[in-house]
N, C-alpha and C. Protein backbone atom coordinates (compact mmCIF):
# COMPACT_ATOMS: atom_id res chain seq x y z
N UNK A 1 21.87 -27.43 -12.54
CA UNK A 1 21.57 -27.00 -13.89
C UNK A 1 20.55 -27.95 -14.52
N UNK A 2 19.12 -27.08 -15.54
CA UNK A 2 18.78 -27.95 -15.57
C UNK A 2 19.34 -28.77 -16.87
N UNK A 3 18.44 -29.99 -17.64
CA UNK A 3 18.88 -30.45 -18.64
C UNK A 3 18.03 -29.78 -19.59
N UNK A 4 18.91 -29.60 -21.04
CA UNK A 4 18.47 -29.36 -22.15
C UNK A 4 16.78 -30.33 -22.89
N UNK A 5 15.79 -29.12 -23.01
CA UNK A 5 14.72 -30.01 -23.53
C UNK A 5 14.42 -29.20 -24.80
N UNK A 6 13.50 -29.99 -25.49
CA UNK A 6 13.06 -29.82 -26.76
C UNK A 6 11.46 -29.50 -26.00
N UNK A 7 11.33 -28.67 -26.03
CA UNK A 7 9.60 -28.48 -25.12
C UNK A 7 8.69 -28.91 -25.86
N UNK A 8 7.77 -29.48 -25.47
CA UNK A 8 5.94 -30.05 -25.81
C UNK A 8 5.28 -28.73 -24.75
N UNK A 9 5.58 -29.29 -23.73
CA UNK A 9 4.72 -28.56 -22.94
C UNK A 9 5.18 -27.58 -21.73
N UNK A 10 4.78 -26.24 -21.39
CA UNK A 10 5.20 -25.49 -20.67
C UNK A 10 4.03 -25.46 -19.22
N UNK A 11 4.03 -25.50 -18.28
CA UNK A 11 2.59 -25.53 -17.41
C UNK A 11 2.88 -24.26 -15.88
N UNK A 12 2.18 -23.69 -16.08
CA UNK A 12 2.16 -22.32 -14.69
C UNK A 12 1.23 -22.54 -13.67
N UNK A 13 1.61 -23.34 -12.44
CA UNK A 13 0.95 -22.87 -11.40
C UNK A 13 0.97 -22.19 -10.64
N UNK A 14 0.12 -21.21 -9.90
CA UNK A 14 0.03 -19.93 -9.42
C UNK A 14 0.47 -20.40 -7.63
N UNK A 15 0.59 -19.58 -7.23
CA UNK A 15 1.27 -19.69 -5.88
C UNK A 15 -0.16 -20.43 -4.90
N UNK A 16 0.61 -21.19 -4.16
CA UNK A 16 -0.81 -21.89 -3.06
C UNK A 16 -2.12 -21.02 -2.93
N UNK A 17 -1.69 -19.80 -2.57
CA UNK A 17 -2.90 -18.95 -1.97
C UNK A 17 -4.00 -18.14 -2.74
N UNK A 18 -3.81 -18.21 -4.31
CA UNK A 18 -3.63 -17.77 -5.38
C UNK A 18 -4.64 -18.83 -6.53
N UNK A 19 -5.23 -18.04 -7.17
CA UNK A 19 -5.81 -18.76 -8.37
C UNK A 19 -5.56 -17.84 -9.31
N UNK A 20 -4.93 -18.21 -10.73
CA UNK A 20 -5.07 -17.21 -11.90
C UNK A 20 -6.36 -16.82 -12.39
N UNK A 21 -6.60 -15.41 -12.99
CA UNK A 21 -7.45 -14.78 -13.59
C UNK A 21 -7.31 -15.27 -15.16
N UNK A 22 -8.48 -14.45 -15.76
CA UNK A 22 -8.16 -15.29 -17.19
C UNK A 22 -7.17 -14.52 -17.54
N UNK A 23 -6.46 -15.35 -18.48
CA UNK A 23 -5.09 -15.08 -18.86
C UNK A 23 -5.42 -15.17 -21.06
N UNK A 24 -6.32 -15.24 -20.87
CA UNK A 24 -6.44 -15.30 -22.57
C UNK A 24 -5.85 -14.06 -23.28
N UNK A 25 -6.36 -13.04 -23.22
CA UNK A 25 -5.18 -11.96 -23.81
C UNK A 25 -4.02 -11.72 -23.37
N UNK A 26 -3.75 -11.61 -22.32
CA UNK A 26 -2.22 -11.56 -21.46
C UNK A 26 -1.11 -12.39 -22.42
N UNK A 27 -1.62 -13.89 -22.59
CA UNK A 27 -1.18 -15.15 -23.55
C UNK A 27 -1.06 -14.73 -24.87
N UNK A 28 -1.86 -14.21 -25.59
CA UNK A 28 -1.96 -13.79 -27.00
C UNK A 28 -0.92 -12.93 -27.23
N UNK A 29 -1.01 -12.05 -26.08
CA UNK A 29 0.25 -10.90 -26.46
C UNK A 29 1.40 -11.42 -26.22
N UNK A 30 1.60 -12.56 -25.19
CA UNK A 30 3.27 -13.05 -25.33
C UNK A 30 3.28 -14.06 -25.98
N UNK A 31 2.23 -14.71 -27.03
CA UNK A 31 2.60 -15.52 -28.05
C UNK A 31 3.60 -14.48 -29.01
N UNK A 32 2.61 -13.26 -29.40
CA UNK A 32 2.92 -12.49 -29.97
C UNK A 32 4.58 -12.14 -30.04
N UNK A 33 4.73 -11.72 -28.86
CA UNK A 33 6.20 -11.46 -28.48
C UNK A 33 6.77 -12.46 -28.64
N UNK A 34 6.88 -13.87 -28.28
CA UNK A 34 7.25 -14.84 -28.44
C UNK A 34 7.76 -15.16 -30.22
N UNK A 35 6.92 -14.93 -31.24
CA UNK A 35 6.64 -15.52 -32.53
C UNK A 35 7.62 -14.03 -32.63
N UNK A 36 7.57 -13.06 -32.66
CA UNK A 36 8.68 -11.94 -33.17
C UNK A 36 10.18 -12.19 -33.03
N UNK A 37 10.32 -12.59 -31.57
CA UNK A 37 12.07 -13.24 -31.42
C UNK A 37 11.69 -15.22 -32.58
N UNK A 38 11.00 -15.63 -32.48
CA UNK A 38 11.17 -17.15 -33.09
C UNK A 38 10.00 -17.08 -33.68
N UNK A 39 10.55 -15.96 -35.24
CA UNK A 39 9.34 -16.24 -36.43
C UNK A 39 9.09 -17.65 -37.01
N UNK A 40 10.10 -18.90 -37.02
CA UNK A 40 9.96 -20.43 -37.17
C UNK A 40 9.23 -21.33 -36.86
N UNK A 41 8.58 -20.59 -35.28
CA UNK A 41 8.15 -21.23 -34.80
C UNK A 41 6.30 -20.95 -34.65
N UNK A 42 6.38 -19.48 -35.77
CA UNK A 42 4.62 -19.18 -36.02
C UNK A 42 3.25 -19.95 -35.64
N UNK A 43 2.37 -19.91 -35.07
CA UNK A 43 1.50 -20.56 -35.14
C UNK A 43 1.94 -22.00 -34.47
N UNK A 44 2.75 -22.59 -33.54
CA UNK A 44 3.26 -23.49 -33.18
C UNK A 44 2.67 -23.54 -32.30
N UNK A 45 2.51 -22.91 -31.28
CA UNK A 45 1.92 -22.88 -30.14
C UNK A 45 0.02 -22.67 -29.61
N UNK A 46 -0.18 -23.50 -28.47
CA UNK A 46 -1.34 -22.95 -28.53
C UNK A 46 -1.83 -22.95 -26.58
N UNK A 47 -2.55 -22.61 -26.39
CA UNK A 47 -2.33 -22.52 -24.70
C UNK A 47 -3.88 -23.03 -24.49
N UNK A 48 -3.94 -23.00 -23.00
CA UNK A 48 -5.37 -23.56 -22.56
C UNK A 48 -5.28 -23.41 -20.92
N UNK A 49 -6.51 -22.91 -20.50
CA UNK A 49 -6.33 -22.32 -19.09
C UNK A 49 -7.42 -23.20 -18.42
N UNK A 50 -7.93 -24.05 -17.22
CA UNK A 50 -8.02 -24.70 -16.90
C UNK A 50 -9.04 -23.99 -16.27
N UNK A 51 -10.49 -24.97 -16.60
CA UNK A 51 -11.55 -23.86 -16.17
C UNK A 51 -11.66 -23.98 -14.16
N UNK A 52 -10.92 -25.39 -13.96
CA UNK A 52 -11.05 -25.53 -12.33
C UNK A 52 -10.09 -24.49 -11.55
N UNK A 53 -10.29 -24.23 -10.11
CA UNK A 53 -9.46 -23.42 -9.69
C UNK A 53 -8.04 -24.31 -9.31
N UNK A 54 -7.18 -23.93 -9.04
CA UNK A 54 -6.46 -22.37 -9.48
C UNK A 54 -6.09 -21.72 -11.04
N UNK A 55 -6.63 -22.71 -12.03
CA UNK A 55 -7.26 -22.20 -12.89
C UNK A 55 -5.30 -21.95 -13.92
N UNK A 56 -4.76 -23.60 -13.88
CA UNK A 56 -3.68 -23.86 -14.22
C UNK A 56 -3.59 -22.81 -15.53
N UNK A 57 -2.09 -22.81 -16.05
CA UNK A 57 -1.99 -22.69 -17.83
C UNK A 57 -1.37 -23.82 -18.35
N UNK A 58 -1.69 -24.08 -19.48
CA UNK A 58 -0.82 -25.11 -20.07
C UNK A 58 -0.26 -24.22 -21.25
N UNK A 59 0.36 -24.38 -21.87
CA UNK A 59 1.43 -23.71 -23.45
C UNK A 59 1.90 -24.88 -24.10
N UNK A 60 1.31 -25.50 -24.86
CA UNK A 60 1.57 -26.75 -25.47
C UNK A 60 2.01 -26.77 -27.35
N UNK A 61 2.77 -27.45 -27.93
CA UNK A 61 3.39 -27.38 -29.10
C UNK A 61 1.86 -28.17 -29.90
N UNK A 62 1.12 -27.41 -30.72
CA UNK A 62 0.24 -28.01 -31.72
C UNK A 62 1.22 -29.47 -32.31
N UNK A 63 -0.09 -30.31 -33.09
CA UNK A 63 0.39 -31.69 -33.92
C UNK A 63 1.04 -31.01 -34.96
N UNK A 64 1.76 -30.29 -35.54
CA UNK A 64 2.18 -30.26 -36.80
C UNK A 64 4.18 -29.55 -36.27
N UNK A 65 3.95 -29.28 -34.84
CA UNK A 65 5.34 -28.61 -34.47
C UNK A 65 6.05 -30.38 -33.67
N UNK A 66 7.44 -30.27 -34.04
CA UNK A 66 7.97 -31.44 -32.64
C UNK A 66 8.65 -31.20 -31.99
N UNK A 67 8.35 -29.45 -31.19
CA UNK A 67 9.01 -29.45 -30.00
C UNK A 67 9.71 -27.69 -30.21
N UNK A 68 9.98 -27.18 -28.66
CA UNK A 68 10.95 -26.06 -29.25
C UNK A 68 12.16 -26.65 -28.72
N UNK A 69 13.35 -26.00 -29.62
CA UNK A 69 14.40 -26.37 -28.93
C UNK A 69 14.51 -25.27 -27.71
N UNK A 70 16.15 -25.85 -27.50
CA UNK A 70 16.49 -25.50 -26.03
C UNK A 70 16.14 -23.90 -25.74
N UNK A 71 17.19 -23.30 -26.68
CA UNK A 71 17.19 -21.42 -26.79
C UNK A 71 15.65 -21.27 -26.91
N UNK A 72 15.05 -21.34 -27.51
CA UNK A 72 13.49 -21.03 -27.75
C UNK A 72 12.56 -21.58 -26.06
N UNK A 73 13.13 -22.44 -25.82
CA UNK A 73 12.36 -22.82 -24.57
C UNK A 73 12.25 -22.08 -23.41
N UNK A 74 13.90 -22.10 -22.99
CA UNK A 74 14.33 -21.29 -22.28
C UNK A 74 13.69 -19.91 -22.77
N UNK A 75 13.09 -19.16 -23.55
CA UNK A 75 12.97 -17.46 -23.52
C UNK A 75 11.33 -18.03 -23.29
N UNK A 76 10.73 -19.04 -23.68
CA UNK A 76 9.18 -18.77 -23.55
C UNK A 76 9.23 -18.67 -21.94
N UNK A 77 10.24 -19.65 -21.27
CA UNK A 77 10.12 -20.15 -19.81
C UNK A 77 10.32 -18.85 -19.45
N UNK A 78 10.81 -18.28 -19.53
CA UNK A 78 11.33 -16.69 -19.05
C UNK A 78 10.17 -15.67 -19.33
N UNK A 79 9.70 -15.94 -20.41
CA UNK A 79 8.42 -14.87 -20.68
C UNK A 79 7.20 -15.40 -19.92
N UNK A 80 6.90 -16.45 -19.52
CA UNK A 80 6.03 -16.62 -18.83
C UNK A 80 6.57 -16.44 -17.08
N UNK A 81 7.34 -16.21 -16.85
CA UNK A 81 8.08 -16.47 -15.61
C UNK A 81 7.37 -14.93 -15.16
N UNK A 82 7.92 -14.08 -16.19
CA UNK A 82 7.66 -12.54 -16.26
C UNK A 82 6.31 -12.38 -16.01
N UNK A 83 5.48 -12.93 -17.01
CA UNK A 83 3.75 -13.01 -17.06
C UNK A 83 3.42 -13.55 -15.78
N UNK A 84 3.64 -14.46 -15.34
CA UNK A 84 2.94 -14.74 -14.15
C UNK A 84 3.88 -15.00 -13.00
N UNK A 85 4.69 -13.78 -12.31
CA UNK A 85 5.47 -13.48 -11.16
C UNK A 85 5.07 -14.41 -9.89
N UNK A 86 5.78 -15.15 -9.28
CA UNK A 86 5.34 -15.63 -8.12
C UNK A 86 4.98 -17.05 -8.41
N UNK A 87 4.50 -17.30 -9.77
CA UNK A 87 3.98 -18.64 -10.29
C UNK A 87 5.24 -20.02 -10.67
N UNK A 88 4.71 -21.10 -10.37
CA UNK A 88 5.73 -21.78 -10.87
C UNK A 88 5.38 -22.32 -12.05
N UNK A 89 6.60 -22.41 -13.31
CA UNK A 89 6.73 -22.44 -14.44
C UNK A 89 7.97 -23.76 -14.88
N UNK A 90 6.80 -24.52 -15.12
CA UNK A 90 7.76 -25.58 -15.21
C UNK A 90 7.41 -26.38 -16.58
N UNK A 91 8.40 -27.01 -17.63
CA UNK A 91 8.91 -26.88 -19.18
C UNK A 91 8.38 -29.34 -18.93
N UNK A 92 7.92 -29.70 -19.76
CA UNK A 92 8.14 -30.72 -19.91
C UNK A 92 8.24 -31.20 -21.67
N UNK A 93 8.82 -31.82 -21.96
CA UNK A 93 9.69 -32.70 -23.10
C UNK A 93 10.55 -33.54 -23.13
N UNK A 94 10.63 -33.52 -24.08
CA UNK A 94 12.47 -34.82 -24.42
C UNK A 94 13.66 -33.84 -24.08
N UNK A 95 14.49 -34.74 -23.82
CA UNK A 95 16.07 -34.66 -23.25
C UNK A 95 16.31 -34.33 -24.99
N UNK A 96 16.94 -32.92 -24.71
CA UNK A 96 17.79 -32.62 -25.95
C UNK A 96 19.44 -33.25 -26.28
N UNK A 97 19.61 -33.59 -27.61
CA UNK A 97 20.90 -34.07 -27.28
C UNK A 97 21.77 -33.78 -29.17
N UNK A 98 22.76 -33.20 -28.76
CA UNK A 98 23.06 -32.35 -30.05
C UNK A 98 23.79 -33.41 -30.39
C-alpha cells in the first residue's frame, strides 16, 4: 500500500517503446474534469509536456496551491492513469499525516 501524499507533482511516462503525442488538449479537458469533482482546488494546477522524446508529462501544483491532499491525488492519479493507458503514473510530495 502506498503512503498517503499531499501531491506537488504528478509525472507520466509512456511505455519504453512509445513516445507521447501532444497531450495539451487531452490535459485541459481532464483539468477540466478534475476542477468539477475538486472545485477548491481551481486553477491549482498546471502541466508541461517535455519537448524531448518520449516527450514526458509533468502535472505540477502552481506557487499559490501547497499540495493536493490524499482523496484529490489519488482521483487525478486515476484520471491520468485513464488518459494515458499503458503509461506509468507516478505522484511525488510530502508524507501526509492527519
Amino acid at each position: 500500500m502506498k503512503p498517503d501524499l499531499k501531491m506537488m507533482t504528478a509525472w507520466v511516462q509512456p511505455k519504453a517503446e512509445e513516445d507521447l503525442p501532444e497531450v495539451k488538449e487531452s490535459l485541459e479537458s481532464l483539468l477540466v474534469g478534475f476542477y468539477g469533482a475538486f472545485p477548491e482546488y481551481q486553477d491549482c494546477l498546471r502541466f508541461f509536456q517535455s519537448p524531448r522524446v518520449p516527450h514526458h508529462v509533468f502535472v505540477y501544483v502552481n506557487g499559490g496551491c501547497t499540495g493536493l491532499l490524499p482523496g484529490a491525488s489519488r482521483y487525478l492519479e486515476q484520471m491520468l492513469q485513464r488518459a494515458f493507458p499503458g503509461s506509468e503514473v507516478r505522484l511525488y510530495g510530502k508524507a501526509w499525516v492527519c
